[in-house]
C-alpha atoms as a PDB file:
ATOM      1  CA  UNK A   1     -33.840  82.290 -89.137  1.00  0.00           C
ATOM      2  CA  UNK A   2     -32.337  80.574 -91.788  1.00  0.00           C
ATOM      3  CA  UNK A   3     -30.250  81.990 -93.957  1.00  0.00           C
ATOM      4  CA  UNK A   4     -27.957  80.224 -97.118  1.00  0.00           C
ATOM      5  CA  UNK A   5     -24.161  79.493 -96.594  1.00  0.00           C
ATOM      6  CA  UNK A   6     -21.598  76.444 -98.455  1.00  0.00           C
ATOM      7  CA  UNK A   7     -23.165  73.726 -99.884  1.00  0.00           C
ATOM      8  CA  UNK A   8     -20.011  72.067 -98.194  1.00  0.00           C
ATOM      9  CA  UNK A   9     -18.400  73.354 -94.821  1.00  0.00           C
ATOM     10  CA  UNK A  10     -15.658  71.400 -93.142  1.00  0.00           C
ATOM     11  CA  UNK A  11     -15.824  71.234 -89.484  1.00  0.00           C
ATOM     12  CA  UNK A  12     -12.840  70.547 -88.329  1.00  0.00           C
ATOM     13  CA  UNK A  13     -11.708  69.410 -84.491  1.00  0.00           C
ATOM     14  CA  UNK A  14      -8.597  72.084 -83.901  1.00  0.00           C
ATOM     15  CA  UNK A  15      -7.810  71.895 -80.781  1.00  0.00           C
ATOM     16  CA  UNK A  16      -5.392  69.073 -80.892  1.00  0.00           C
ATOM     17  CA  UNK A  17      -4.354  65.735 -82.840  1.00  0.00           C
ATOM     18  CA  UNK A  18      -3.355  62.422 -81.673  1.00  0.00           C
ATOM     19  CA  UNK A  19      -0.441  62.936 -84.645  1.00  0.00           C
ATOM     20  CA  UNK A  20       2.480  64.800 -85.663  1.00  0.00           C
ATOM     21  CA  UNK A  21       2.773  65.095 -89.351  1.00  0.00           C
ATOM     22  CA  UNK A  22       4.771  67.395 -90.322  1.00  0.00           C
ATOM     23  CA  UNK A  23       3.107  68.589 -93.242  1.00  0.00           C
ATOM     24  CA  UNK A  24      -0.414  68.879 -91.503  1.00  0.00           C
ATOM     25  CA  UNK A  25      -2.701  71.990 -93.147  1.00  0.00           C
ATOM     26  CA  UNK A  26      -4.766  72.394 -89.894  1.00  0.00           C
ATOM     27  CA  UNK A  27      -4.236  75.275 -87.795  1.00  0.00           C
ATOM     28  CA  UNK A  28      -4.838  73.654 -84.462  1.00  0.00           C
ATOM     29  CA  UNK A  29      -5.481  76.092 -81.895  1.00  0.00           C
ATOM     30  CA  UNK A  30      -5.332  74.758 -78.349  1.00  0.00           C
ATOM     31  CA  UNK A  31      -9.043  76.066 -78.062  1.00  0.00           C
ATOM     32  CA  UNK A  32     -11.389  73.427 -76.015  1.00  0.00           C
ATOM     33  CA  UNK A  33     -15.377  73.280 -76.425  1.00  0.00           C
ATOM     34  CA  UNK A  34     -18.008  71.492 -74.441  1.00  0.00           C
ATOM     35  CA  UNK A  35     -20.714  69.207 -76.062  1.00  0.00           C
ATOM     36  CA  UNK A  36     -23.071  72.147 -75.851  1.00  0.00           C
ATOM     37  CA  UNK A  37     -20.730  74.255 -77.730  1.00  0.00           C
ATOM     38  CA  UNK A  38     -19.923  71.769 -80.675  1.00  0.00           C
ATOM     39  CA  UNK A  39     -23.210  70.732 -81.279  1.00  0.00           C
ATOM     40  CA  UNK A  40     -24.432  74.536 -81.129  1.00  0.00           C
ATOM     41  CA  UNK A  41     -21.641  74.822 -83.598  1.00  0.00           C
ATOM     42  CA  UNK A  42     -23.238  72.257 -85.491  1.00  0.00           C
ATOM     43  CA  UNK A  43     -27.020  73.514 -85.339  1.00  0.00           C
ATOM     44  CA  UNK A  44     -26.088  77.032 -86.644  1.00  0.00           C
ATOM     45  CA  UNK A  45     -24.518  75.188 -89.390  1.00  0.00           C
ATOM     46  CA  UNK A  46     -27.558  73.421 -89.858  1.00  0.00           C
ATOM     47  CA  UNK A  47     -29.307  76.628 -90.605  1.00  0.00           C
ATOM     48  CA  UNK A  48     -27.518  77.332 -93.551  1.00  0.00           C
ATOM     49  CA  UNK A  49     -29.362  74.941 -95.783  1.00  0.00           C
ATOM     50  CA  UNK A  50     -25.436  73.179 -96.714  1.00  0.00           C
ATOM     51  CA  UNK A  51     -25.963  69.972 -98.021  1.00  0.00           C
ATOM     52  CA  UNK A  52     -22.591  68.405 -96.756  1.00  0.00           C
ATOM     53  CA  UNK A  53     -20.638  68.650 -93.958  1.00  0.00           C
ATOM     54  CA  UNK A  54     -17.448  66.567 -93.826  1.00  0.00           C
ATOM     55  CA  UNK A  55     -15.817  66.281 -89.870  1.00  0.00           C
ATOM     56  CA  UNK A  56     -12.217  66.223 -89.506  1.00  0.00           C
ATOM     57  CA  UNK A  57      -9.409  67.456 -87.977  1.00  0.00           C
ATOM     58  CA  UNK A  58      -7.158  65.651 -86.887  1.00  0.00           C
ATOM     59  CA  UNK A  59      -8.990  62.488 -85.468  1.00  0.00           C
ATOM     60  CA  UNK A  60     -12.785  63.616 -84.546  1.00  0.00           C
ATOM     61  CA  UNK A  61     -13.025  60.432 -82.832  1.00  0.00           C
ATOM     62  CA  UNK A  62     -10.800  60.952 -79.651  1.00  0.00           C
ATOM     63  CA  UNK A  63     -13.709  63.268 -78.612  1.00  0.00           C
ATOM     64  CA  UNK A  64     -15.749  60.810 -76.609  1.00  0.00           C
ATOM     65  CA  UNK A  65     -18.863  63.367 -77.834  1.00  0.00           C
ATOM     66  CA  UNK A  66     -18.109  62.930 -81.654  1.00  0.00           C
ATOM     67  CA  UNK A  67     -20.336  60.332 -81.663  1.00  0.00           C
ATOM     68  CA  UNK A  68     -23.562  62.045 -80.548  1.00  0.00           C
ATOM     69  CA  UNK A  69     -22.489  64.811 -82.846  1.00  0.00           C
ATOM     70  CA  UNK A  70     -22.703  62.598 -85.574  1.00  0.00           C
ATOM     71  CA  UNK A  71     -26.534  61.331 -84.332  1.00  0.00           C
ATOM     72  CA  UNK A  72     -27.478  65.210 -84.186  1.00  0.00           C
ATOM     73  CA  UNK A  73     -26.198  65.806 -87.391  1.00  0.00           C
ATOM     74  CA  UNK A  74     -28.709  62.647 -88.781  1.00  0.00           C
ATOM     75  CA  UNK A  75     -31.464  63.961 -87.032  1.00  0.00           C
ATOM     76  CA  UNK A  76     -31.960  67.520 -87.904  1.00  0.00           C
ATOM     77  CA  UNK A  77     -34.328  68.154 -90.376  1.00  0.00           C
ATOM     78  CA  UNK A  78     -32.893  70.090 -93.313  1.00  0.00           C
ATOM     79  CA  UNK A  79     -31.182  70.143 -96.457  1.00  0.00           C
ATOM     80  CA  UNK A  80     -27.846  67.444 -95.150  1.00  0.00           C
ATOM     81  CA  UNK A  81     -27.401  65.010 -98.126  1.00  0.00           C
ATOM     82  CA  UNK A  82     -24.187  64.096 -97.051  1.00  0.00           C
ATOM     83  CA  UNK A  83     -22.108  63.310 -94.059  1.00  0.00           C
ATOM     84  CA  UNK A  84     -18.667  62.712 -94.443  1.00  0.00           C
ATOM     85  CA  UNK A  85     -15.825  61.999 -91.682  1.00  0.00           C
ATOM     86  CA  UNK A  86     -11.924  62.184 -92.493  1.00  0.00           C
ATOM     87  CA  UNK A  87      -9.822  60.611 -89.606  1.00  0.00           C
ATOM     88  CA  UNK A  88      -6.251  59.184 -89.450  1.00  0.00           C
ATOM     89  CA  UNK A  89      -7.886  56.267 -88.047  1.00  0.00           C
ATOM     90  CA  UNK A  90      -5.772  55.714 -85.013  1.00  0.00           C
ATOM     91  CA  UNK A  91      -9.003  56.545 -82.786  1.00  0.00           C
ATOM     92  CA  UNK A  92     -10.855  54.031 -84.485  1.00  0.00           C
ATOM     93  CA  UNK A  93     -11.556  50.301 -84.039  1.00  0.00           C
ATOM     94  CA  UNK A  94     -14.348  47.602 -84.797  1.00  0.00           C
ATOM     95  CA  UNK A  95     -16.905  48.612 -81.987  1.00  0.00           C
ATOM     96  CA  UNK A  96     -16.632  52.366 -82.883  1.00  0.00           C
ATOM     97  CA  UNK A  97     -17.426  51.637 -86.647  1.00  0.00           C
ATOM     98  CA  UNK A  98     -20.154  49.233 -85.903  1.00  0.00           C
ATOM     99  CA  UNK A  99     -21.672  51.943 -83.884  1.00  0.00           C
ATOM    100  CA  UNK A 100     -21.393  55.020 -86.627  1.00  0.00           C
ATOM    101  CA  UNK A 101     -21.723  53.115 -89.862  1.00  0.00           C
ATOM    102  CA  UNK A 102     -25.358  54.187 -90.156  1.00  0.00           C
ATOM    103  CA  UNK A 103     -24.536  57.877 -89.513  1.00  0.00           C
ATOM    104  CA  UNK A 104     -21.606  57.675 -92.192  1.00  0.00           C
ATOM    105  CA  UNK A 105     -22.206  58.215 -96.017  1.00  0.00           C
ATOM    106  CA  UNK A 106     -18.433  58.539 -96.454  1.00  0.00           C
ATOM    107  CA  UNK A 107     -15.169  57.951 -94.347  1.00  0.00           C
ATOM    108  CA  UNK A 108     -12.517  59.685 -95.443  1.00  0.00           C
ATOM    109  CA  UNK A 109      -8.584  57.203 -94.221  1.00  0.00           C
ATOM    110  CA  UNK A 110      -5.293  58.577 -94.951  1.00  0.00           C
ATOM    111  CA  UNK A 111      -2.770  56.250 -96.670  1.00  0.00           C
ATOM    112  CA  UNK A 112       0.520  58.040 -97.491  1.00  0.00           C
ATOM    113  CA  UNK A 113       2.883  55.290 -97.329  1.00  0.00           C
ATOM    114  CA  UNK A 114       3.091  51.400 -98.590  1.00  0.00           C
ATOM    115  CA  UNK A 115       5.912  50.698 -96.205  1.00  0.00           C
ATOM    116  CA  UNK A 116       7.596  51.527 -92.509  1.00  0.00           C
ATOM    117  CA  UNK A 117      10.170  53.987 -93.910  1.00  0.00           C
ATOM    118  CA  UNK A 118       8.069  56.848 -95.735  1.00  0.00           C
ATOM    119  CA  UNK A 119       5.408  56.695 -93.093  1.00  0.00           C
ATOM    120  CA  UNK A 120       7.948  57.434 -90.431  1.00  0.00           C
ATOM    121  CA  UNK A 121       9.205  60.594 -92.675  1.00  0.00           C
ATOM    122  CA  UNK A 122       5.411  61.277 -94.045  1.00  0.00           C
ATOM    123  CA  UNK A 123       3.724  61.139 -90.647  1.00  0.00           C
ATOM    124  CA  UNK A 124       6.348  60.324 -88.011  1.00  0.00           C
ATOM    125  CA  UNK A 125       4.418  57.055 -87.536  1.00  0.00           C
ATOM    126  CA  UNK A 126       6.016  53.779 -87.796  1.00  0.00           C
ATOM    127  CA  UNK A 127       2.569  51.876 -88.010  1.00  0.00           C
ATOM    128  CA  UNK A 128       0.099  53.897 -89.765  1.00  0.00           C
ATOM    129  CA  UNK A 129       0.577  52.697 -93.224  1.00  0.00           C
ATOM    130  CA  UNK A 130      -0.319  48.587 -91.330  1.00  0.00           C
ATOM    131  CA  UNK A 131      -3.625  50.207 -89.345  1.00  0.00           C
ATOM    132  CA  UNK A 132      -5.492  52.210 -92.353  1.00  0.00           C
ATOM    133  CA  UNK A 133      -5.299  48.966 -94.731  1.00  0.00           C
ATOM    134  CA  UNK A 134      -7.207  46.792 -92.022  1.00  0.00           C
ATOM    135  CA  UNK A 135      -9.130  49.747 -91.127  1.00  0.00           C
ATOM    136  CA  UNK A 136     -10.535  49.786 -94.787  1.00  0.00           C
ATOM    137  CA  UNK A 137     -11.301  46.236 -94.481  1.00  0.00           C
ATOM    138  CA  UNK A 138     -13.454  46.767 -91.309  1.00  0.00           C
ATOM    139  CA  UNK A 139     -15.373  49.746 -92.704  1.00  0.00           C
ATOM    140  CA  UNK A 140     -16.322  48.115 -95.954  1.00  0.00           C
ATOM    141  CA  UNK A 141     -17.491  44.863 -93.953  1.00  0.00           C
ATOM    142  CA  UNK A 142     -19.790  46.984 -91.952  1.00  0.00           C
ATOM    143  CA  UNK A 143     -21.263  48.547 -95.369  1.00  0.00           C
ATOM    144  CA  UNK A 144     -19.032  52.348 -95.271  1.00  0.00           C
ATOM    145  CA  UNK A 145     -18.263  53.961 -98.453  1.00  0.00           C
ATOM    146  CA  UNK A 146     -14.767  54.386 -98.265  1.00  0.00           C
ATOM    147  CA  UNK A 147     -12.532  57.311 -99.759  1.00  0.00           C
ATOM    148  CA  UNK A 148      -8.811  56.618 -99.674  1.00  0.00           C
ATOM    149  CA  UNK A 149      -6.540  60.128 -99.457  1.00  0.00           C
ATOM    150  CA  UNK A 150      -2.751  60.507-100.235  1.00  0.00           C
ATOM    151  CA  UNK A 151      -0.781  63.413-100.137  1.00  0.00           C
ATOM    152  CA  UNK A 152       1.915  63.174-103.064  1.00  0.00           C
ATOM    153  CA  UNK A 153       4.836  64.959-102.077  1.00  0.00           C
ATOM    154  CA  UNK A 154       8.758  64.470-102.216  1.00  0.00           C
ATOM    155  CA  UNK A 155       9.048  62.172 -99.708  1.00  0.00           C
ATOM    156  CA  UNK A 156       6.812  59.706-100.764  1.00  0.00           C
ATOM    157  CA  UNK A 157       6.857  60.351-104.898  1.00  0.00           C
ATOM    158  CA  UNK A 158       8.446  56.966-105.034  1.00  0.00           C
ATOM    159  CA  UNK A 159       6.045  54.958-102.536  1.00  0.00           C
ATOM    160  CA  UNK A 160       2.542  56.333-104.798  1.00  0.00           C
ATOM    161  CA  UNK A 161       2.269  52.831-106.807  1.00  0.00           C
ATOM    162  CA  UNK A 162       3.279  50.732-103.637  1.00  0.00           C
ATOM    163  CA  UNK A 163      -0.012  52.607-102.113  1.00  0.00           C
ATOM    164  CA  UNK A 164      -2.022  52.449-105.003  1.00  0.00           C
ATOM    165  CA  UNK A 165      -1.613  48.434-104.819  1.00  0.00           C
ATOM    166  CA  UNK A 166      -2.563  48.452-101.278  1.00  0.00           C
ATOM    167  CA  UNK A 167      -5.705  50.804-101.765  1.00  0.00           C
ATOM    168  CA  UNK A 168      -6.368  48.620-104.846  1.00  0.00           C
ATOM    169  CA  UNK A 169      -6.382  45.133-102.552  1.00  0.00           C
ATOM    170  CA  UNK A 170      -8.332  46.516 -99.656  1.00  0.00           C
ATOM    171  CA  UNK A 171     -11.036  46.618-102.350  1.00  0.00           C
ATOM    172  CA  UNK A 172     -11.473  50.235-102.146  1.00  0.00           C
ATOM    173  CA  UNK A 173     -13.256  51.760-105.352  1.00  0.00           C
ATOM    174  CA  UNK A 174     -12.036  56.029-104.595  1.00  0.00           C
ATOM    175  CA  UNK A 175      -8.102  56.915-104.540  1.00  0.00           C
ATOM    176  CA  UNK A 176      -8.052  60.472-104.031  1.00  0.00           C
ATOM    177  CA  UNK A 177      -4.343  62.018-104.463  1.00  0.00           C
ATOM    178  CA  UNK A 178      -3.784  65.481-103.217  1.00  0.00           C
ATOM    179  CA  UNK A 179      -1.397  68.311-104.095  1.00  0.00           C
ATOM    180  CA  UNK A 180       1.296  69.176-100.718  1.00  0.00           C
ATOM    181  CA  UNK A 181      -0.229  72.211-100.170  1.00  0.00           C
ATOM    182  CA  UNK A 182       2.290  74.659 -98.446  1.00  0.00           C
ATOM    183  CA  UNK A 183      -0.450  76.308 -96.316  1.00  0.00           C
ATOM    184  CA  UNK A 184      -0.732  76.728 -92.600  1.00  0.00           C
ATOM    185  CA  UNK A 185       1.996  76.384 -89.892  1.00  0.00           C
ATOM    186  CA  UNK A 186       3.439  73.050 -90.588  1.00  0.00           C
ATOM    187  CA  UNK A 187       2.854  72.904 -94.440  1.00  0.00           C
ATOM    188  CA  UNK A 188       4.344  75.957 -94.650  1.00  0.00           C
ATOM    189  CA  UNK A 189       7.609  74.966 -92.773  1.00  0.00           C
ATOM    190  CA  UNK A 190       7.947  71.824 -94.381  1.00  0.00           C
ATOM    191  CA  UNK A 191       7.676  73.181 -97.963  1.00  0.00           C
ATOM    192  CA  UNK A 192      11.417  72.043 -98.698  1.00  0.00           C
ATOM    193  CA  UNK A 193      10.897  68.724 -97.537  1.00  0.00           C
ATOM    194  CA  UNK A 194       7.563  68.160 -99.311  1.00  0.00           C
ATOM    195  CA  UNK A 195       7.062  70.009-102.011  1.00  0.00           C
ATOM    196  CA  UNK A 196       6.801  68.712-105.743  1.00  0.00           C
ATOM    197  CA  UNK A 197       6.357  70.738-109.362  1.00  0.00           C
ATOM    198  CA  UNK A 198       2.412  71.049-109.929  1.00  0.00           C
ATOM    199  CA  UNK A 199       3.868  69.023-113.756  1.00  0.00           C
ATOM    200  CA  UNK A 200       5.099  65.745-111.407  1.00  0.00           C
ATOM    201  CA  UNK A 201       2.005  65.955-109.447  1.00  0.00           C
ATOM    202  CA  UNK A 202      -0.090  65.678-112.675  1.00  0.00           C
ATOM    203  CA  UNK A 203       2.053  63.511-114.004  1.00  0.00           C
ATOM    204  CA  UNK A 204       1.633  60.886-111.737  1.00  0.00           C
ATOM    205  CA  UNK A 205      -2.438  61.237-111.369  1.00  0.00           C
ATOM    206  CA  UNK A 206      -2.279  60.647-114.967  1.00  0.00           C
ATOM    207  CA  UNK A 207      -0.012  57.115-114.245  1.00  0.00           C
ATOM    208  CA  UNK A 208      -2.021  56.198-111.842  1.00  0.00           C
ATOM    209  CA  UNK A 209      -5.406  55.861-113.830  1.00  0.00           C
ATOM    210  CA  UNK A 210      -3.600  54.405-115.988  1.00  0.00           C
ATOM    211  CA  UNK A 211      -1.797  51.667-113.887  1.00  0.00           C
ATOM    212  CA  UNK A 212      -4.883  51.083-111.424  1.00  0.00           C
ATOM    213  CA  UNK A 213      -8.320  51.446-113.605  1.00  0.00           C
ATOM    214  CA  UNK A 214      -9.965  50.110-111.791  1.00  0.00           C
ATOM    215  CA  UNK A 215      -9.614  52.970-109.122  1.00  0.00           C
ATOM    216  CA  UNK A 216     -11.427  56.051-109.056  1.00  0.00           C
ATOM    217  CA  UNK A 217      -8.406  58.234-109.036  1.00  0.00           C
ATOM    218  CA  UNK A 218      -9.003  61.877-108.346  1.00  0.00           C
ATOM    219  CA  UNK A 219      -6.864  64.226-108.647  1.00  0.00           C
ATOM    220  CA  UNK A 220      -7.027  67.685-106.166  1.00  0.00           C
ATOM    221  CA  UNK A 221      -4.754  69.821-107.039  1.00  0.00           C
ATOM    222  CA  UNK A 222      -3.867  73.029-105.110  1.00  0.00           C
ATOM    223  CA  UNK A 223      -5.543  75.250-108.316  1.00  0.00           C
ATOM    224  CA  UNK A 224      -8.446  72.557-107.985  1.00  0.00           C
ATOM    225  CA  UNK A 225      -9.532  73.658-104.059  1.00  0.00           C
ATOM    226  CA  UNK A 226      -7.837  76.637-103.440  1.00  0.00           C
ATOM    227  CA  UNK A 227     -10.999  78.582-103.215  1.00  0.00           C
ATOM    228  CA  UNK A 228     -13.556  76.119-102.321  1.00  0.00           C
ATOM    229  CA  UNK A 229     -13.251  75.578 -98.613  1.00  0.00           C
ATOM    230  CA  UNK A 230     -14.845  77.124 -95.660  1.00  0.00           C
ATOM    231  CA  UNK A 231     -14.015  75.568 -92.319  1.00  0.00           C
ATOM    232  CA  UNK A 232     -15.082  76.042 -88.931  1.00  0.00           C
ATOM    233  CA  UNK A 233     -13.623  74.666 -85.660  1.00  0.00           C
ATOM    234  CA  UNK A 234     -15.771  72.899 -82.384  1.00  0.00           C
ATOM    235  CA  UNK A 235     -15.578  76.442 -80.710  1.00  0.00           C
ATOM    236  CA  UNK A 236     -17.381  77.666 -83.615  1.00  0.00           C
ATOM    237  CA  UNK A 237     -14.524  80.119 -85.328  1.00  0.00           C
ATOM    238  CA  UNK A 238     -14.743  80.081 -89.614  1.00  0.00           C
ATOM    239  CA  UNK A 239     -11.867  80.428 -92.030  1.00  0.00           C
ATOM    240  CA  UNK A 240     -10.888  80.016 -95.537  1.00  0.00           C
ATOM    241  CA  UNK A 241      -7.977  79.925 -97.612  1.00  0.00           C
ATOM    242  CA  UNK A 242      -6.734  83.587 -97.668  1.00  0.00           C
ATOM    243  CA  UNK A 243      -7.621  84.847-101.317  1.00  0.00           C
ATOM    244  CA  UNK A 244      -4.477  86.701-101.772  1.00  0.00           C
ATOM    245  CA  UNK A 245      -1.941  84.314-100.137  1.00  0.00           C
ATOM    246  CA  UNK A 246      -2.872  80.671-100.660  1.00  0.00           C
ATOM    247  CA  UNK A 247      -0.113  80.060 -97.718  1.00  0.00           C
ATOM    248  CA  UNK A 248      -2.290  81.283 -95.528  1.00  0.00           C
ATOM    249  CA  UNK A 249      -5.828  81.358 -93.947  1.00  0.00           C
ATOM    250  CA  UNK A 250      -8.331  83.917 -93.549  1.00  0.00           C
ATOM    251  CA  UNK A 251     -10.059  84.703 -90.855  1.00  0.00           C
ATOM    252  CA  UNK A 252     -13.957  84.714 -91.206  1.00  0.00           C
ATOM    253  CA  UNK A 253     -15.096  85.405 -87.305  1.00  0.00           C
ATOM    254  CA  UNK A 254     -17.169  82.978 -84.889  1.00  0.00           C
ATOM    255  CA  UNK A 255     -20.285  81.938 -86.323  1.00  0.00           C
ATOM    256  CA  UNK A 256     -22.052  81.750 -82.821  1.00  0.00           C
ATOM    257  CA  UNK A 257     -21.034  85.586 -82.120  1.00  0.00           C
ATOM    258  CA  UNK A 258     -20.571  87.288 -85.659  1.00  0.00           C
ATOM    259  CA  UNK A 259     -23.258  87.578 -87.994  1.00  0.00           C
ATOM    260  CA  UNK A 260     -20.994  88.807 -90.973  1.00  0.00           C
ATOM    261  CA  UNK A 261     -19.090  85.377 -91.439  1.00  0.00           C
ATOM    262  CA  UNK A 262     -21.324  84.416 -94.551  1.00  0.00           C
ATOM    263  CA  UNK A 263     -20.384  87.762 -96.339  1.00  0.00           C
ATOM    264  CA  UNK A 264     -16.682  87.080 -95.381  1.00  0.00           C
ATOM    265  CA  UNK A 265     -17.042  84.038 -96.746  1.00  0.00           C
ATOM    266  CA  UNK A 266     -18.835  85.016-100.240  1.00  0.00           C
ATOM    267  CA  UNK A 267     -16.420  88.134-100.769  1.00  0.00           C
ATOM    268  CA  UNK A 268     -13.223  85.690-100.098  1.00  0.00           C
ATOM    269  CA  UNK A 269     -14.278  82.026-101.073  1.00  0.00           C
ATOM    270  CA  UNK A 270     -16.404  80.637-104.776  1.00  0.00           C
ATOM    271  CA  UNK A 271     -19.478  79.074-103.777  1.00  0.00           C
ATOM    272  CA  UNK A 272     -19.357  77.319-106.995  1.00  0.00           C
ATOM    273  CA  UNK A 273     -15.956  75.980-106.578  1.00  0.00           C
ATOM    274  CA  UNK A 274     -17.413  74.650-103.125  1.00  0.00           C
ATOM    275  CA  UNK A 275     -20.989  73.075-104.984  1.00  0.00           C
ATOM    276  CA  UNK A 276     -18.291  71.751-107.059  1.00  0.00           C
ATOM    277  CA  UNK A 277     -16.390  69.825-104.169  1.00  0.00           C
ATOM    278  CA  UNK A 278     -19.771  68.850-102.621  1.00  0.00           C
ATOM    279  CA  UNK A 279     -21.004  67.273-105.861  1.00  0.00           C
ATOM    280  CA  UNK A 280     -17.704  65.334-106.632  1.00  0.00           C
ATOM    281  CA  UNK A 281     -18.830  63.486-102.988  1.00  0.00           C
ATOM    282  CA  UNK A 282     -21.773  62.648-104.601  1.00  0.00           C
ATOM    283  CA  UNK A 283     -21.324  61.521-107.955  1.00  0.00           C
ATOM    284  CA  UNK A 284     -17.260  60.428-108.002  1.00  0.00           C
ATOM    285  CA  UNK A 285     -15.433  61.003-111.467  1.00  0.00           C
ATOM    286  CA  UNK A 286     -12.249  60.867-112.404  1.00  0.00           C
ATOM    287  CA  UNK A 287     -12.317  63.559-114.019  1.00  0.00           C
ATOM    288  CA  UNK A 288     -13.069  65.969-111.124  1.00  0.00           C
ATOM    289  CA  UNK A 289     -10.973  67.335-108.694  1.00  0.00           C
ATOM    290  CA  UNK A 290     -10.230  65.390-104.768  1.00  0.00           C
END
């Protein structure tokens, strides 16, 4: 039976991450699935009628599966406009592109630093800020719409024009800066290190719109997306941001195993704050939120 649920859900691979930033919002939990149970995951999804699903985590591509979810996802019939997938990009390379461009409608890279320093105290990386730039390259050769996302925060307030340059070269058309968000285990205990005034943050969407125009810059605030998400992991578990403490998450139950995850959702979440999110996929603006 089908039944209606987000226009946008976020399924997100939590069971582990190929990275250690310090800052990361996802509550990885250790949890393995199969292939059967992801793409189950994925098909009771599909019954919802949402019209995006954007897969993350983490890197969704160091599951050798991913790939075939991706397929699945094309070939149900249904109401899926859009497919999105947000990586860090170090599972990546030319073959695996070449292989998913078709299935992609937008890839989601990471950029959070223009140089060795602030990507080693961003993302304890010393090479992440060289791989997404060629990355870009590579996707937009093979015909991927690419979206470019940077966290501002304290440690890398400084670096945000160096990046903008880079994003601006790579011939990238969508710069999407983000709000640290102190939410989940690690952004919570690196809220000292990261954290900015909501005022800077602004502040320095405004700059850069003005100093790159030729960007899509988009700003997403925390106010902007606070209640617009609703994720779900491979093993099929839902949660939102919590509705009363926007440092934490809420817990909306399994969606294989509890049929009251959709009310959850609708009593804790804004389904037009999530259309909203969905359509800003569709039709960029500037104007809109990340």
């Amino acid at each position: 039976m089908r039944c209606i649920g987000p226009d946008r859900v976020i399924f997100n691979f939590a069971e582990k991450c190929n990275m250690r930033c310090p800052f990361c919002y996802i509550p990885f939990d250790g949890k393995s699935a199969t292939e059967q149970v992801a793409t189950s995951v994925l098909l009771r999804i599909m019954t919802w009628e949402v019209k995006s699903i954007t897969f993350g985590g983490g890197d969704p591509f160091i599951y050798p599966y991913f790939p075939r979810l991706l397929d699945r996802a094309r070939r149900e019939e249904g109401s899926l406009q859009l497919v999105q997938v947000d990586t860090n990009g170090l599972g990546l390379s030319q073959p695996i592109l070449a292989a998913v461009a078709r299935k992609i409608d937008l890839l989601g890279l990471p950029l959070d630093a223009a140089c060795e320093a602030t990507s080693v105290a961003m993302r304890r990386h010393r090479r992440h800020w060289q791989t997404v730039p060629y990355l870009i390259e590579v996707a937009f050769a093979l015909g991927i719409t690419v979206k470019v996302n940077t966290v501002v925060s304290r440690l890398n307030l400084d670096d945000i024009e160096g990046i903008g340059s880079v994003v601006a070269s790579s011939g990238a058309k969508r710069w999407s800066l983000y709000e640290f968000w102190p939410i989940g285990p690690g952004g919570t205990m690196s809220r000292s290190n990261y954290d900015l005034p909501v005022e800077t943050f602004q502040a320095t969407v405004k700059k850069m719109r003005a100093t790159y125009p030729q960007l899509t810059v988009e700003s997403g605030s925390i106010l902007e997306r606070r209640s617009a998400y609703f994720f779900v992991t491979q093993s099929g578990d839902a949660y939102t941001v919590d509705p009363t403490d926007t440092t934490a998450y809420l817990d909306l139950g399994n969606i294989l195993s509890d049929a009251e995850v959709l009310n959850r959702w609708r009593e804790a979440g804004d389904p037009e704050a999530n259309r909203g999110r969905y359509l800003s996929r569709l039709y960029p603006r500037r104007s809109t939120q990340g």
